[in-house]
Protein backbone atom coordinates (compact mmCIF):
# COMPACT_ATOMS: atom_id res chain seq x y z
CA UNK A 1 1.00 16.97 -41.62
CA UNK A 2 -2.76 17.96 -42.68
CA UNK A 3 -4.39 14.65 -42.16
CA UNK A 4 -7.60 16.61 -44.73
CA UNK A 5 -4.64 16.96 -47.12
CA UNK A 6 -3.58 13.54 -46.77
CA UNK A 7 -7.51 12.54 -47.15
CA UNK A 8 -7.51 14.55 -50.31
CA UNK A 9 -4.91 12.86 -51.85
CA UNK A 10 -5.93 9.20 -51.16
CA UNK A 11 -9.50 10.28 -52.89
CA UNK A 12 -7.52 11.88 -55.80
CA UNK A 13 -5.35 9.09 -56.04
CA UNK A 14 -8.27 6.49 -55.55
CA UNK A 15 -9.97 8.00 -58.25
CA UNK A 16 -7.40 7.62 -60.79
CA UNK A 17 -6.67 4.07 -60.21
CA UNK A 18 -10.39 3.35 -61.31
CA UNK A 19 -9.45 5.26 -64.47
CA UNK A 20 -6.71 3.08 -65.04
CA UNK A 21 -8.31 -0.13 -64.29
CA UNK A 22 -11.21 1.92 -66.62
CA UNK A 23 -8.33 1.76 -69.45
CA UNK A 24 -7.06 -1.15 -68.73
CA UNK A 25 -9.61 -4.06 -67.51
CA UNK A 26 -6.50 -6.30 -66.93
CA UNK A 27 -5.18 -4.54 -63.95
CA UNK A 28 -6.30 -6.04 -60.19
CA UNK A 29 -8.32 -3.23 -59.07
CA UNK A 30 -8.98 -4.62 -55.37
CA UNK A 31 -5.50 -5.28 -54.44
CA UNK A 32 -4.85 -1.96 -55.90
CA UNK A 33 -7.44 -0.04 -53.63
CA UNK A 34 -6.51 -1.45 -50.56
CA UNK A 35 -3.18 0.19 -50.28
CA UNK A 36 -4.36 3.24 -51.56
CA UNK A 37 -4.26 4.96 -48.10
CA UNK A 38 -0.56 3.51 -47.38
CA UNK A 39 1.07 4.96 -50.67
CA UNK A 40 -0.55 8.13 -50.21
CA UNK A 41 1.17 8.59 -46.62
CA UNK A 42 4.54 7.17 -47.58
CA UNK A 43 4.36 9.98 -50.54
CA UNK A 44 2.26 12.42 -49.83
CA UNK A 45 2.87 12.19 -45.90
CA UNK A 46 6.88 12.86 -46.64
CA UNK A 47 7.70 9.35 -44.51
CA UNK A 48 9.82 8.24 -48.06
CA UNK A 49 12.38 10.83 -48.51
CA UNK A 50 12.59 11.19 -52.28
CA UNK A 51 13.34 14.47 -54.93
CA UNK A 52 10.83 15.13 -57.59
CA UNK A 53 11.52 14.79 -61.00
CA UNK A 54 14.41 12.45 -59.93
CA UNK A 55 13.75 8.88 -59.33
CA UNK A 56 17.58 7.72 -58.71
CA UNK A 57 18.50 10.29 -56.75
CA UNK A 58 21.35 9.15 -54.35
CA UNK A 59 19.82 9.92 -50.96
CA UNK A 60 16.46 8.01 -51.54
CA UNK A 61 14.51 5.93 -49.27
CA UNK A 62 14.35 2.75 -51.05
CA UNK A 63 10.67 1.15 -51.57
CA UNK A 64 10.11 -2.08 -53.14
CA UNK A 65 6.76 -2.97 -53.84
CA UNK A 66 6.31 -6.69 -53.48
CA UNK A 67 2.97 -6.73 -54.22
CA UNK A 68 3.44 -6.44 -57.71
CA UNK A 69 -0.44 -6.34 -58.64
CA UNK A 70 -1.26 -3.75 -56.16
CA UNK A 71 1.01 -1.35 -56.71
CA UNK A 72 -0.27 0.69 -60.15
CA UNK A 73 -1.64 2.99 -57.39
CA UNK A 74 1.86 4.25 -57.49
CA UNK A 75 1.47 5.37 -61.57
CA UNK A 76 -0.77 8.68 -60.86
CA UNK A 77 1.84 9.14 -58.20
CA UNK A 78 5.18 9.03 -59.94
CA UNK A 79 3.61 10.83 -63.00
CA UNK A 80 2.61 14.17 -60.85
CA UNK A 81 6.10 14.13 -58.79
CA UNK A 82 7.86 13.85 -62.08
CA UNK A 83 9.20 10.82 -63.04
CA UNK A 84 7.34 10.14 -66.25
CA UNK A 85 5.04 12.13 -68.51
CA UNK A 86 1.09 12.12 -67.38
CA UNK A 87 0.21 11.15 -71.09
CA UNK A 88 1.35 7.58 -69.98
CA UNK A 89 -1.26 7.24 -67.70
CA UNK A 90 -3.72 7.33 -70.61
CA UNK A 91 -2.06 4.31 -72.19
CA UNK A 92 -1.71 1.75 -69.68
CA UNK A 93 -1.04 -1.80 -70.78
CA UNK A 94 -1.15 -0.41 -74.46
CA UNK A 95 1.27 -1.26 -77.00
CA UNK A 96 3.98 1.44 -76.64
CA UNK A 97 3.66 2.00 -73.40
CA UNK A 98 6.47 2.31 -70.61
CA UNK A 99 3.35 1.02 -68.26
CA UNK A 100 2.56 -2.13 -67.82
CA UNK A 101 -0.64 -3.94 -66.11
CA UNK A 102 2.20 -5.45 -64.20
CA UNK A 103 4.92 -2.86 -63.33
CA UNK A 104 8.93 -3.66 -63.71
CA UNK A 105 11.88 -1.79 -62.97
CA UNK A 106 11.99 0.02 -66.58
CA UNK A 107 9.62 2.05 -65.31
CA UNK A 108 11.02 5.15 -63.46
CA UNK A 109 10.72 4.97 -59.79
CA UNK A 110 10.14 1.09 -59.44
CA UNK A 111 13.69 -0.46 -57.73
CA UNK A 112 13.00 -4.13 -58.74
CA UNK A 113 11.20 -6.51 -61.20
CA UNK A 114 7.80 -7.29 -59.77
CA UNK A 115 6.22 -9.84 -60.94
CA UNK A 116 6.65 -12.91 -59.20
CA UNK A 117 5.76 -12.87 -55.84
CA UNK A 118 7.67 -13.66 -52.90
CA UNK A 119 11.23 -11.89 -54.07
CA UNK A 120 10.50 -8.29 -53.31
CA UNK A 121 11.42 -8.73 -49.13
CA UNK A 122 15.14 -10.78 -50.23
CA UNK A 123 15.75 -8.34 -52.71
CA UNK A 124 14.98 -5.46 -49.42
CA UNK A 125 17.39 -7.34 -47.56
CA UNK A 126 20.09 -7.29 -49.83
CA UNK A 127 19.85 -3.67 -50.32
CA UNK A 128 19.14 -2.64 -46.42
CA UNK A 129 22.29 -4.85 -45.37
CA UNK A 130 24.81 -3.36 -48.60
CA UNK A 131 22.93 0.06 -47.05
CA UNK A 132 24.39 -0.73 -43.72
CA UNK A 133 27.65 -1.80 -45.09
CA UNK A 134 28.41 1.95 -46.38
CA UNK A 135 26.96 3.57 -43.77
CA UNK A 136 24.35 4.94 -45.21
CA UNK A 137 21.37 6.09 -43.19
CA UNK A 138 18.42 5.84 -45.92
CA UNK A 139 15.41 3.13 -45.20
CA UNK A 140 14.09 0.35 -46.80
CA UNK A 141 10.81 0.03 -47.20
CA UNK A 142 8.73 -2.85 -48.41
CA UNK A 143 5.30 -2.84 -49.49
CA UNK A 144 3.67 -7.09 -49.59
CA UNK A 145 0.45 -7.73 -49.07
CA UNK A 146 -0.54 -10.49 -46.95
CA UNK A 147 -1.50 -13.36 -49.34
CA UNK A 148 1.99 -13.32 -49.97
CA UNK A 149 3.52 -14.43 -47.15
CA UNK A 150 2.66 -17.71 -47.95
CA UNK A 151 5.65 -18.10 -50.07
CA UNK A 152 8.66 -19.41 -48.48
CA UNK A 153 10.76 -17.22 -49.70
CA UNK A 154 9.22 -14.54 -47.76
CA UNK A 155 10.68 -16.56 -44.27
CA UNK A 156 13.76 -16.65 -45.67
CA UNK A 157 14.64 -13.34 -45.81
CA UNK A 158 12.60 -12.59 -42.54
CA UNK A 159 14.86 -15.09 -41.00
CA UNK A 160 17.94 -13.07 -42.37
CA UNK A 161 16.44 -9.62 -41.95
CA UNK A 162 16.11 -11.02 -38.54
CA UNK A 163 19.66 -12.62 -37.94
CA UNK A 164 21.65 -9.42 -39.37
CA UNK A 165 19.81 -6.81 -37.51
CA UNK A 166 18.54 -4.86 -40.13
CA UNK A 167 17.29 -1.92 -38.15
CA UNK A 168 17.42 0.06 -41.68
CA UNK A 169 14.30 -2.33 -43.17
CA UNK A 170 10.69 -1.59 -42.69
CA UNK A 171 7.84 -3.63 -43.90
CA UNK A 172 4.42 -2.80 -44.46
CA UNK A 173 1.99 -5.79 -45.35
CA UNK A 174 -1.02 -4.67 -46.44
CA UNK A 175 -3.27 -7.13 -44.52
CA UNK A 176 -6.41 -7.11 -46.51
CA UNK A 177 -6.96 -10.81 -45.64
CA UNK A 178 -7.84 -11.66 -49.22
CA UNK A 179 -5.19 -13.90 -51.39
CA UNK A 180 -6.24 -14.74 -54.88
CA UNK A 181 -9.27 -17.23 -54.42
CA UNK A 182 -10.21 -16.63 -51.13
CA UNK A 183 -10.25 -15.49 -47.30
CA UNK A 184 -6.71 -16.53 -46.12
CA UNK A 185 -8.45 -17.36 -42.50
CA UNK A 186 -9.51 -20.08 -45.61
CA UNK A 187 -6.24 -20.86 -47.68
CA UNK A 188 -4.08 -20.53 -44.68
CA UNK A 189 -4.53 -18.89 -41.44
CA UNK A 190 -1.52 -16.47 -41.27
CA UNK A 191 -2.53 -15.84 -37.45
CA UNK A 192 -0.91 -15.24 -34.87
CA UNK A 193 1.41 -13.01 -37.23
CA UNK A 194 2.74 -10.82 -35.32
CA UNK A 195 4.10 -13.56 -32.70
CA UNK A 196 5.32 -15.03 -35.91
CA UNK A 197 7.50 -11.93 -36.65
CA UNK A 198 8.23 -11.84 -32.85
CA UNK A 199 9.42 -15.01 -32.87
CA UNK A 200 12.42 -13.86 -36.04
CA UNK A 201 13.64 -11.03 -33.96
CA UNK A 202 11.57 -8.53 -35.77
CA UNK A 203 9.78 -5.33 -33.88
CA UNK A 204 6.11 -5.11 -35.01
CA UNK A 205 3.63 -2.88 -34.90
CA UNK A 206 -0.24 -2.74 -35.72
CA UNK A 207 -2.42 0.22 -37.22
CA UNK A 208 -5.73 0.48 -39.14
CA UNK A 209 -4.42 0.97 -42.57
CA UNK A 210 -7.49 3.50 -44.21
CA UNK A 211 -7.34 5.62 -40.63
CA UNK A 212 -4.77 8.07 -42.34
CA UNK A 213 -3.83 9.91 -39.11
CA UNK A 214 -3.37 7.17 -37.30
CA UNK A 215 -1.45 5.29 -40.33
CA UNK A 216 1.03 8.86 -40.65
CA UNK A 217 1.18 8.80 -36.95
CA UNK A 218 2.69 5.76 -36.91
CA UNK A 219 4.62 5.77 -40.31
CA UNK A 220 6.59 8.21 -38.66
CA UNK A 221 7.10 7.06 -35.70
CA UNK A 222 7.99 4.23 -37.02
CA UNK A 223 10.83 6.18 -39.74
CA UNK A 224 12.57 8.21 -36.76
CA UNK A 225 12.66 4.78 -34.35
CA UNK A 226 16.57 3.38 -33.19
CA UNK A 227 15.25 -0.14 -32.86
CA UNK A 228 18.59 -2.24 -33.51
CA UNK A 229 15.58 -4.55 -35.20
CA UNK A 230 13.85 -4.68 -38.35
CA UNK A 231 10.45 -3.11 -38.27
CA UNK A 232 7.17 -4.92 -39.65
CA UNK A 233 4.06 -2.79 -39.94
CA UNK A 234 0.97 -4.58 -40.13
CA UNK A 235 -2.03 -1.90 -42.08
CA UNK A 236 -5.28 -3.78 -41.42
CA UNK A 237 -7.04 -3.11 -45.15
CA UNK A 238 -9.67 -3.68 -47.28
CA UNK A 239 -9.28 -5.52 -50.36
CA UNK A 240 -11.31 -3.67 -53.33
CA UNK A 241 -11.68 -0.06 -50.62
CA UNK A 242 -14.32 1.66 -51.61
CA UNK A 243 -16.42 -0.60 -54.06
CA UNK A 244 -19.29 -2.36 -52.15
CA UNK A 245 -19.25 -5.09 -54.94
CA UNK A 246 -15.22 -6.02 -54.01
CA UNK A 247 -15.21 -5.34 -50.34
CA UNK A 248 -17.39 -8.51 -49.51
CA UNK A 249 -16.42 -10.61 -52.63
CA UNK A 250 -13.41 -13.27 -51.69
CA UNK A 251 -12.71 -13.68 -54.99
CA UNK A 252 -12.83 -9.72 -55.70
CA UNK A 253 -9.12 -10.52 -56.70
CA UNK A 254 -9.50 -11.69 -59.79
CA UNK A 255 -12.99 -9.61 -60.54
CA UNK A 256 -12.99 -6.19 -63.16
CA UNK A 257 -15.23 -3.12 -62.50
CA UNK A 258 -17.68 -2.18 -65.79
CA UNK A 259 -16.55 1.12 -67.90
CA UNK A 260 -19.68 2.59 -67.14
CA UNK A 261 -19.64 2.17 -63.30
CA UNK A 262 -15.89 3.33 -63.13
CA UNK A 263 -17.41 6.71 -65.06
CA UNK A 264 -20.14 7.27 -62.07
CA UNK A 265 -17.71 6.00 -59.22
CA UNK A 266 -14.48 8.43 -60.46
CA UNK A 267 -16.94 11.44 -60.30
CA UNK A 268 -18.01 10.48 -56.51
């Protein structure tokens, strides 16, 4: 894979997320710019095996996006590999539309209701063991970031991801080290984490998570592995990539981006 390509893409798709924050001021623009660079590889990279213009097709690599927030990255994404019409992208969080400032599963190519965090990893695990069950040899991924983690629901089904073996789950937490109000070195510190996975039986790896080489490099590594363990990916991130005014704001969470500036920063 062209890592330029893959470069290309994360601009692209970096740029229209400020349009749609642009359109809708609602929308949390720094936890959606920090994963940028991991949708673009699971997509754009080919690590998720999907088939355009069909969002429940059989054979699919599964990916539940637990951070529910975060994730209207994936909108410019689903629109050009066919899943909905690009007009929608114009008329997010408008009355009418199939897209939402929060995203739910009645939107084409979302698996799960997203909007309360914590669930997205049990729901994984439900669907990676019934995946096992039938034999099937498609993934599940899971995309959390890391503020989340601090629900205890999350430990739950780490403990039972853990306990049933589910070599067919792969989570990516998109460790930005923001939560909603603050550093979580602050809230609480999640370190050591990946002793903490460790510790559950899980196999985890580490990668800087805007390197896009190195983040494919591993993705895929990671997709072909026999492990006999559940995989956790740890993406070291940015929360607000990009914007000098979110990068070194702990509250960038909750914080909007002026019309105007989105206009000079979407032409960049």
């Amino acid at each position: 894979m062209d890592s330029d390509f893959l470069r290309q893409k994360s601009k692209w798709l970096w740029q229209q997320t400020l349009l749609i924050h642009k359109i809708s001021q609602g929308t949390r623009i720094a936890s959606c710019l920090s994963c940028v660079d991991i949708l673009t590889v699971l997509f754009y990279g080919k690590i998720l095996s999907y088939q355009i213009g069909s969002p429940d097709w059989a054979h699919r690599d599964r990916l539940i996006v637990s951070k529910a927030h975060g994730s209207l990255s994936l909108y410019p994404i689903f629109a050009e590999i066919g899943y909905f019409d690009k007009a929608y992208l114009t008329k997010v969080g408008k009355s009418g539309s199939i897209l939402g400032d929060i995203p739910d599963c009645s939107i084409p190519g979302y698996e799960t209701v997203n909007g309360s965090l914590g669930h997205g990893l049990g729901v994984a695990c439900g669907m990676a063991l019934a995946m096992k069950c039938k034999g099937l040899s498609e993934k599940v991924f899971v995309l959390s970031g890391d503020g989340e983690l601090y629900e205890g629901a999350v430990w739950e089904a780490i403990m039972f991801a853990g306990h049933h073996k589910l070599d067919n789950l792969i989570l990516i937490i998109d460790n930005n080290q923001k939560c909603m109000l603050d550093y979580t070195s602050n809230v609480i510190n999640l370190s050591p984490l990946a002793e903490k996975f460790n510790a559950f039986r899980w196999d985890v790896y580490e990668v800087e998570g805007h390197e896009i080489g190195k983040l494919y490099e591993t993705l895929r590594n990671i997709k072909n592995l026999s492990a006999y363990r559940p995989i956790a990916l740890i993406a070291n991130t940015v929360k607000g990539k990009g914007i000098v005014s979110l990068e070194g704001d702990p509250l960038c969470h909750i914080r909007s981006i002026n019309p105007d500036t989105i206009d000079i920063l979407a032409k960049t």
